[in-house]
PDB file of N, CA and C in Angstrom:
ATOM      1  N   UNK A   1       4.636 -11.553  -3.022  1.00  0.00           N
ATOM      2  CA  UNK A   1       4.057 -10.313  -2.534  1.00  0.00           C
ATOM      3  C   UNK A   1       5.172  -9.409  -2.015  1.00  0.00           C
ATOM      4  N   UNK A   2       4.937  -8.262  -1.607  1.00  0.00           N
ATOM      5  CA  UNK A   2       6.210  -6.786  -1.621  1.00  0.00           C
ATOM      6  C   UNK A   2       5.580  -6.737  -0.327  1.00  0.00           C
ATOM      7  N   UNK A   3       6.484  -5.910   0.717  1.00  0.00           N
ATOM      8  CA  UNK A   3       6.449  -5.682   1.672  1.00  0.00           C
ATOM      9  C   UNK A   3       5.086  -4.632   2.018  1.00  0.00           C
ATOM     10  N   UNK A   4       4.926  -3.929   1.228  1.00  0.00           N
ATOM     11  CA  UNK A   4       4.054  -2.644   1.316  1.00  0.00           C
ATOM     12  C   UNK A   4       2.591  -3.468   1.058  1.00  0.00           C
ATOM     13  N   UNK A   5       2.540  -4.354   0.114  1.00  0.00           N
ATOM     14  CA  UNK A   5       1.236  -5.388  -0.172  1.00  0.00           C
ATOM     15  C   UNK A   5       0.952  -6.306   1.153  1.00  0.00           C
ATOM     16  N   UNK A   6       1.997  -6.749   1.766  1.00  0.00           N
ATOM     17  CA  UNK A   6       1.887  -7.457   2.716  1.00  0.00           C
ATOM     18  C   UNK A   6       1.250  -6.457   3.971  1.00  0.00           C
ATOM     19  N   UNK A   7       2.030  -5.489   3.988  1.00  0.00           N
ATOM     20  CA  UNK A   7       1.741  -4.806   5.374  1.00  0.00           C
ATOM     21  C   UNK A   7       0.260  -4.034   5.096  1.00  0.00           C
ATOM     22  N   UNK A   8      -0.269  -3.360   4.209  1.00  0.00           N
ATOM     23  CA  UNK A   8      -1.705  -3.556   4.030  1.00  0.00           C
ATOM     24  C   UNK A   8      -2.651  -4.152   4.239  1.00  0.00           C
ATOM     25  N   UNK A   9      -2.574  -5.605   3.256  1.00  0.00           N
ATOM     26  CA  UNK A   9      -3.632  -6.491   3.753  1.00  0.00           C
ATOM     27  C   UNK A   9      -3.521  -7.214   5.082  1.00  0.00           C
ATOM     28  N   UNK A  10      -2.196  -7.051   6.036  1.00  0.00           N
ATOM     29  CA  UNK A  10      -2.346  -7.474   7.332  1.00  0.00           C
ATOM     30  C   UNK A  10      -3.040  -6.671   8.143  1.00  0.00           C
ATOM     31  N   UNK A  11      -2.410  -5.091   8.003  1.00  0.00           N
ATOM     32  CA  UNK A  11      -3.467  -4.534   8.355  1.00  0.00           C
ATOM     33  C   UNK A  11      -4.814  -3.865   8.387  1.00  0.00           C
ATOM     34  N   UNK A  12      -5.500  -3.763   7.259  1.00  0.00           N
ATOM     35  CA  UNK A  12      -6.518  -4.194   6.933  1.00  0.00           C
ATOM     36  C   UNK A  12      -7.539  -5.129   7.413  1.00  0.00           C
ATOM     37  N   UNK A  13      -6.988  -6.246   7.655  1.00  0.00           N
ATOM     38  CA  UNK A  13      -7.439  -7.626   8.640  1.00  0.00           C
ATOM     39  C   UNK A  13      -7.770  -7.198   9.492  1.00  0.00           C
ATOM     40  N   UNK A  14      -6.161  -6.934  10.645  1.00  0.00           N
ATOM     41  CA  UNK A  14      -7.012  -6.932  11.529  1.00  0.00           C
ATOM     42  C   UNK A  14      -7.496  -5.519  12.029  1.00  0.00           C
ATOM     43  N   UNK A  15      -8.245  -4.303  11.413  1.00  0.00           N
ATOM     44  CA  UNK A  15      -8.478  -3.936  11.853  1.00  0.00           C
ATOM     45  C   UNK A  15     -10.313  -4.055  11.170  1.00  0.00           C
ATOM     46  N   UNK A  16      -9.991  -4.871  10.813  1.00  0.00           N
ATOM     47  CA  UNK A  16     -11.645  -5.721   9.857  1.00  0.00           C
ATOM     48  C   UNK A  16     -11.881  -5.128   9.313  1.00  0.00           C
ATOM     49  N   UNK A  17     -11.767  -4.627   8.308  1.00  0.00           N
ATOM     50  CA  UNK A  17     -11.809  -3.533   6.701  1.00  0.00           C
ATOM     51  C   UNK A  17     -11.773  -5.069   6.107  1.00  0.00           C
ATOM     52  N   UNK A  18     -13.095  -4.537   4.957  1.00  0.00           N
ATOM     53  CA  UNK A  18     -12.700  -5.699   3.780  1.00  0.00           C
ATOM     54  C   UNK A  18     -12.288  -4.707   2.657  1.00  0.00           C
ATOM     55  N   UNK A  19     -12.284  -5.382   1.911  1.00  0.00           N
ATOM     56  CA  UNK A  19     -11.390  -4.332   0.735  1.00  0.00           C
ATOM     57  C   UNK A  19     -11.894  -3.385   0.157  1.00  0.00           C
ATOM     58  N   UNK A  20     -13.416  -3.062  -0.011  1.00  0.00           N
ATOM     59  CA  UNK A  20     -13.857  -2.345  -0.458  1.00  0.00           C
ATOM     60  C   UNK A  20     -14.349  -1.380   0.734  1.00  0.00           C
ATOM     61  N   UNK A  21     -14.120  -1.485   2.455  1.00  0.00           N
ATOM     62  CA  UNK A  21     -14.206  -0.201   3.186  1.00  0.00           C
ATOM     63  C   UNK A  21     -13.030   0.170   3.205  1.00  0.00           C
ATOM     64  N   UNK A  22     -11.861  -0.518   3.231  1.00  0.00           N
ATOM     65  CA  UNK A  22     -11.033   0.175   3.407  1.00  0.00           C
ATOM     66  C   UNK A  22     -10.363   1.207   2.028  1.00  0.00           C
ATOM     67  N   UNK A  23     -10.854   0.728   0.587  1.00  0.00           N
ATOM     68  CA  UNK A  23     -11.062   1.753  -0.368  1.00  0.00           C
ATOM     69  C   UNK A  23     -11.338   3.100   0.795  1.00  0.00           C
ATOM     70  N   UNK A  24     -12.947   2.830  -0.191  1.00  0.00           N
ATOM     71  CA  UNK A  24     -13.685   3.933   0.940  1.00  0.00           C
ATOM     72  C   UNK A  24     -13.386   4.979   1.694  1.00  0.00           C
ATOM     73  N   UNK A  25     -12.488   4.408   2.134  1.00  0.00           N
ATOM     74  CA  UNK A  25     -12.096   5.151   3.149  1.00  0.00           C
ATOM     75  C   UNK A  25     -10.787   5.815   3.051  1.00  0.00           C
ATOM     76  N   UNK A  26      -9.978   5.121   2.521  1.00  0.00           N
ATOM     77  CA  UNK A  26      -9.002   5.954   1.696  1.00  0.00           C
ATOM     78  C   UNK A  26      -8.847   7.025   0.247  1.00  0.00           C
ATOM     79  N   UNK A  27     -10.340   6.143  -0.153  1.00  0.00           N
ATOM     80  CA  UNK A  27     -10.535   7.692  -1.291  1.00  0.00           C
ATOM     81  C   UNK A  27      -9.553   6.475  -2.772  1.00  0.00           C
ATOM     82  N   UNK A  28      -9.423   5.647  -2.369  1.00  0.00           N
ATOM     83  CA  UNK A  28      -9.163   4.862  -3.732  1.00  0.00           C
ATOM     84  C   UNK A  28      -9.951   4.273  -4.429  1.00  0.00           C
ATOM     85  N   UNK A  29     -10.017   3.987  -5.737  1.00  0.00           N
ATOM     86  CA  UNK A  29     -10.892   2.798  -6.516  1.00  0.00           C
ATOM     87  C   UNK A  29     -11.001   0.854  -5.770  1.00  0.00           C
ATOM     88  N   UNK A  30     -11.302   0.525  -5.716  1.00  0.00           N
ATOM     89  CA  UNK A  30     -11.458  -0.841  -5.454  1.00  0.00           C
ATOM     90  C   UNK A  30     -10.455  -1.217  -6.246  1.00  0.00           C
ATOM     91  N   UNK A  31     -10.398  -1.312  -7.537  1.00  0.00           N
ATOM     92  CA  UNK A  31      -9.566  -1.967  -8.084  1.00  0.00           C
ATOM     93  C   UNK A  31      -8.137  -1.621  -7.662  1.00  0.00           C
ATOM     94  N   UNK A  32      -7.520  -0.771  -7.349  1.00  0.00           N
ATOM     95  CA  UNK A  32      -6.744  -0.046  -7.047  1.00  0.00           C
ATOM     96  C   UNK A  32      -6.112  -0.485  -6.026  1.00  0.00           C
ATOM     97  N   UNK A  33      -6.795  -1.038  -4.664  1.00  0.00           N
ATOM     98  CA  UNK A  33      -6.803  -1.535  -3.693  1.00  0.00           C
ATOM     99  C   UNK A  33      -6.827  -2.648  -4.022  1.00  0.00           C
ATOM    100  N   UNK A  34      -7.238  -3.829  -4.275  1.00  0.00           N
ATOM    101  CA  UNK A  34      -7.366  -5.128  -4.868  1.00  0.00           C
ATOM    102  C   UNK A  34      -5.944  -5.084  -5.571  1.00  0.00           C
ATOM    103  N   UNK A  35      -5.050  -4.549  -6.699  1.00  0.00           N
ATOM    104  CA  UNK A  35      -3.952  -4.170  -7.473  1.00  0.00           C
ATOM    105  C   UNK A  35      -2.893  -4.422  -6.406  1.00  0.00           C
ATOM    106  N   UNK A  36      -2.835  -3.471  -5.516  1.00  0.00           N
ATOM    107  CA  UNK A  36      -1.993  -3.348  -4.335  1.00  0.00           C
ATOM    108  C   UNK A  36      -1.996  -4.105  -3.606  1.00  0.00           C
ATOM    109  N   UNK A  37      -2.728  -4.426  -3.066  1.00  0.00           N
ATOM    110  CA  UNK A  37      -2.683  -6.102  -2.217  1.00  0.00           C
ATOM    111  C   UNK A  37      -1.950  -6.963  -3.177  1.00  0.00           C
ATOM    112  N   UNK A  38      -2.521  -7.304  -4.055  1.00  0.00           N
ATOM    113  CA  UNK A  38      -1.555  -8.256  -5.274  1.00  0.00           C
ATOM    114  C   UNK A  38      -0.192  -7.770  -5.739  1.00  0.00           C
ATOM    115  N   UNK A  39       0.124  -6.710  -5.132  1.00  0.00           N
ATOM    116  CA  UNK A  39       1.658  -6.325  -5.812  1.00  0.00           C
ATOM    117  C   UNK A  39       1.904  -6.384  -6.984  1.00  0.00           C
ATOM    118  N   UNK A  40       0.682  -5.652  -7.154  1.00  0.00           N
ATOM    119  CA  UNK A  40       0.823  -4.773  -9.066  1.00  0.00           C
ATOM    120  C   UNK A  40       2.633  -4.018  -8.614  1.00  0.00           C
ATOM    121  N   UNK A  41       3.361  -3.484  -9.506  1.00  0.00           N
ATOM    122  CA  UNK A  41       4.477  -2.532  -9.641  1.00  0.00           C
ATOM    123  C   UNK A  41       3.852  -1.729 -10.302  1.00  0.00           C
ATOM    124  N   UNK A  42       3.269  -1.350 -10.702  1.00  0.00           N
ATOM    125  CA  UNK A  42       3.243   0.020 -11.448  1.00  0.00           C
ATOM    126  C   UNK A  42       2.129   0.575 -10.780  1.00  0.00           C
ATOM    127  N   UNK A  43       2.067   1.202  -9.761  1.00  0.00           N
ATOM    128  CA  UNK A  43       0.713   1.398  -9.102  1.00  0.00           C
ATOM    129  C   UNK A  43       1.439   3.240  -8.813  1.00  0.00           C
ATOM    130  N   UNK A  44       0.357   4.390  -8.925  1.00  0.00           N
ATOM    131  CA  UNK A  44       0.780   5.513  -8.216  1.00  0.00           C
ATOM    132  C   UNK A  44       1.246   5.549  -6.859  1.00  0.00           C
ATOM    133  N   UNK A  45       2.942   6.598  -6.241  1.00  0.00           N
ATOM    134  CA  UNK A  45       2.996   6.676  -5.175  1.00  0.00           C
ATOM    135  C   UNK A  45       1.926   7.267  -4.369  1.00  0.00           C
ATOM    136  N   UNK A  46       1.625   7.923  -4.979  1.00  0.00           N
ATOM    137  CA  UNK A  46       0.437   9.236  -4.165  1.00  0.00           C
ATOM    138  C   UNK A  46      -0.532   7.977  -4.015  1.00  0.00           C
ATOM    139  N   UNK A  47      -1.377   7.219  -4.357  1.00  0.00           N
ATOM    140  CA  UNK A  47      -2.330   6.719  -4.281  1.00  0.00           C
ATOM    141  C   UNK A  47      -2.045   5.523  -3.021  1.00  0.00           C
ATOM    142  N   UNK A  48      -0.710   4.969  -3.216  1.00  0.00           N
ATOM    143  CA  UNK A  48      -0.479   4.104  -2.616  1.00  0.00           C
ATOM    144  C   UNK A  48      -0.583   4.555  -1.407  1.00  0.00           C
ATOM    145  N   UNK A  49       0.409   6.141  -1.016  1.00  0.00           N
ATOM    146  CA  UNK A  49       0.148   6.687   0.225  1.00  0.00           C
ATOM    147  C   UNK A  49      -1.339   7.306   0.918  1.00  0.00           C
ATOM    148  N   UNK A  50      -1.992   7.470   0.228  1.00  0.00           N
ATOM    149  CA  UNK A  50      -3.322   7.444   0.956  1.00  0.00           C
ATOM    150  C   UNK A  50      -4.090   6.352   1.566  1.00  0.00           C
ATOM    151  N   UNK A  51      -3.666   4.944   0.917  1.00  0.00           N
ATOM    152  CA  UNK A  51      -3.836   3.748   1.735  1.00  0.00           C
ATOM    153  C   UNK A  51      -3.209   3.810   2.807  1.00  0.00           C
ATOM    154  N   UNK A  52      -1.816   3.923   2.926  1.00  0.00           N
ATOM    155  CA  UNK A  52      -0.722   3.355   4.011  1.00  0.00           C
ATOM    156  C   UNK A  52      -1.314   4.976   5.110  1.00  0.00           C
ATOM    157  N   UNK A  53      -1.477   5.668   4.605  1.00  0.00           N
ATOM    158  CA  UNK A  53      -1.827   7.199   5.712  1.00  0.00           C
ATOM    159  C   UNK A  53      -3.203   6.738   6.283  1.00  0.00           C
ATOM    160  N   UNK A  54      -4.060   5.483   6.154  1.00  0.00           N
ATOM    161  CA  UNK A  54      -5.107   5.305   7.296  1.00  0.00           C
ATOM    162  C   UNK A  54      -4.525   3.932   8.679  1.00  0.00           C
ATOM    163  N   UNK A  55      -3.074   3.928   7.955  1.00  0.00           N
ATOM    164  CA  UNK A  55      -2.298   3.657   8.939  1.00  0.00           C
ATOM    165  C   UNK A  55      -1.061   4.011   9.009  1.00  0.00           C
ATOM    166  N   UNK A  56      -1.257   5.098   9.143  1.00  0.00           N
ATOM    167  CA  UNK A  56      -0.024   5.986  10.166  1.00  0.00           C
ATOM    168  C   UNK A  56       1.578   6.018   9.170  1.00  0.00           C
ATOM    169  N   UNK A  57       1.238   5.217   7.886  1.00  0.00           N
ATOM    170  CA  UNK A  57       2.591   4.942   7.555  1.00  0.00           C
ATOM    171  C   UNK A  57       2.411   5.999   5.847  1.00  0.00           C
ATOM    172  N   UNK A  58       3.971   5.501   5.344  1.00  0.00           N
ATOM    173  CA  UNK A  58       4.119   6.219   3.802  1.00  0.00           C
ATOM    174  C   UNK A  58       5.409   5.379   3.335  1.00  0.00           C
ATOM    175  N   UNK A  59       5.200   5.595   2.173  1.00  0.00           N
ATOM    176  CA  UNK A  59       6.348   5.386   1.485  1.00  0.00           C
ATOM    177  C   UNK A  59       6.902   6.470   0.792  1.00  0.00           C
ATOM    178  N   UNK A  60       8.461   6.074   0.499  1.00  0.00           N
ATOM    179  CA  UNK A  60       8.919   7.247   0.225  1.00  0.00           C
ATOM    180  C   UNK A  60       9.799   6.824  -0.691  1.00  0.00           C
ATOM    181  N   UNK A  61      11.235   7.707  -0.640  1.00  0.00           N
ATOM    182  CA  UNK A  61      12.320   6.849  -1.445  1.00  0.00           C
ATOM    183  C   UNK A  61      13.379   6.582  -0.314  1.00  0.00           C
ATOM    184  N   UNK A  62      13.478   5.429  -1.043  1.00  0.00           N
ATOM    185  CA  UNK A  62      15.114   4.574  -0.396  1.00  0.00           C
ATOM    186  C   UNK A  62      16.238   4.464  -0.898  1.00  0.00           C
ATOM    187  N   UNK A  63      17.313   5.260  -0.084  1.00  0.00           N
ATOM    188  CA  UNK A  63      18.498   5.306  -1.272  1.00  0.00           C
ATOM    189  C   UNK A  63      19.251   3.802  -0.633  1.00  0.00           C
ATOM    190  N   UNK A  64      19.813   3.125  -1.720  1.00  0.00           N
ATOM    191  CA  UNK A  64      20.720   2.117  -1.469  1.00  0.00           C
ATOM    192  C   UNK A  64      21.986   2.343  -1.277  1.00  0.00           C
ATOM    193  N   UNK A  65      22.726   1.112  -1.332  1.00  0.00           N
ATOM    194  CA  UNK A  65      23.842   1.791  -0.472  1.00  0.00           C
ATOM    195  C   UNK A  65      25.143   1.538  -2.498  1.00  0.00           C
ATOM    196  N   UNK A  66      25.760   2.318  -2.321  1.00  0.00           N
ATOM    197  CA  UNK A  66      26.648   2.164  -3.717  1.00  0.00           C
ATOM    198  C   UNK A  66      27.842   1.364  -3.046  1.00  0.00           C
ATOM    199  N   UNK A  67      27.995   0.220  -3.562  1.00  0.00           N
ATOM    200  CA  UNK A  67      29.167  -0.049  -3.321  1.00  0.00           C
ATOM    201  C   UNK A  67      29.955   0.186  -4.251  1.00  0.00           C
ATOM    202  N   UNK A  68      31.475   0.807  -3.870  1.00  0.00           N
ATOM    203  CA  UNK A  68      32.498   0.739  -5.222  1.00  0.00           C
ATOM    204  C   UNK A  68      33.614  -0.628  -5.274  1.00  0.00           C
ATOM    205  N   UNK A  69      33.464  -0.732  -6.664  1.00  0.00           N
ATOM    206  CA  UNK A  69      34.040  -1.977  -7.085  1.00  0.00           C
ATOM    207  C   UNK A  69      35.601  -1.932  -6.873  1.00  0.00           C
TER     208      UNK A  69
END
């Protein structure tokens, strides 16, 4: 599981959402939500962030660091 799958369905838990209110409530498909918990990769950013925005969070981009050889 990916960090972003993990931190969902933890919170999700405990804030007692089963998977299909916390859809709902984010305006996603079920499946969609179900996908993401499982750490599909190919999932929309936008979609993903309307989950993580009924808790306070987002994803974005991360630049790494370049090392030169």
């Amino acid at each position: 599981m990916n960090p972003i799958s993990e931190f969902v369905k933890q919170k999700r838990k405990s804030v007692k959402l089963t998977q299909e209110e916390l859809a709902q409530k984010a305006g996603v498909g079920l499946r969609f939500l179900r996908e993401l918990e499982q750490g599909k990769t190919t999932l929309r950013l936008d979609k993903v962030n309307q989950v993580l925005d009924m808790f306070g969070s987002e994803a974005g981009v991360i630049r790494k660091e370049v090392k030169d050889e």
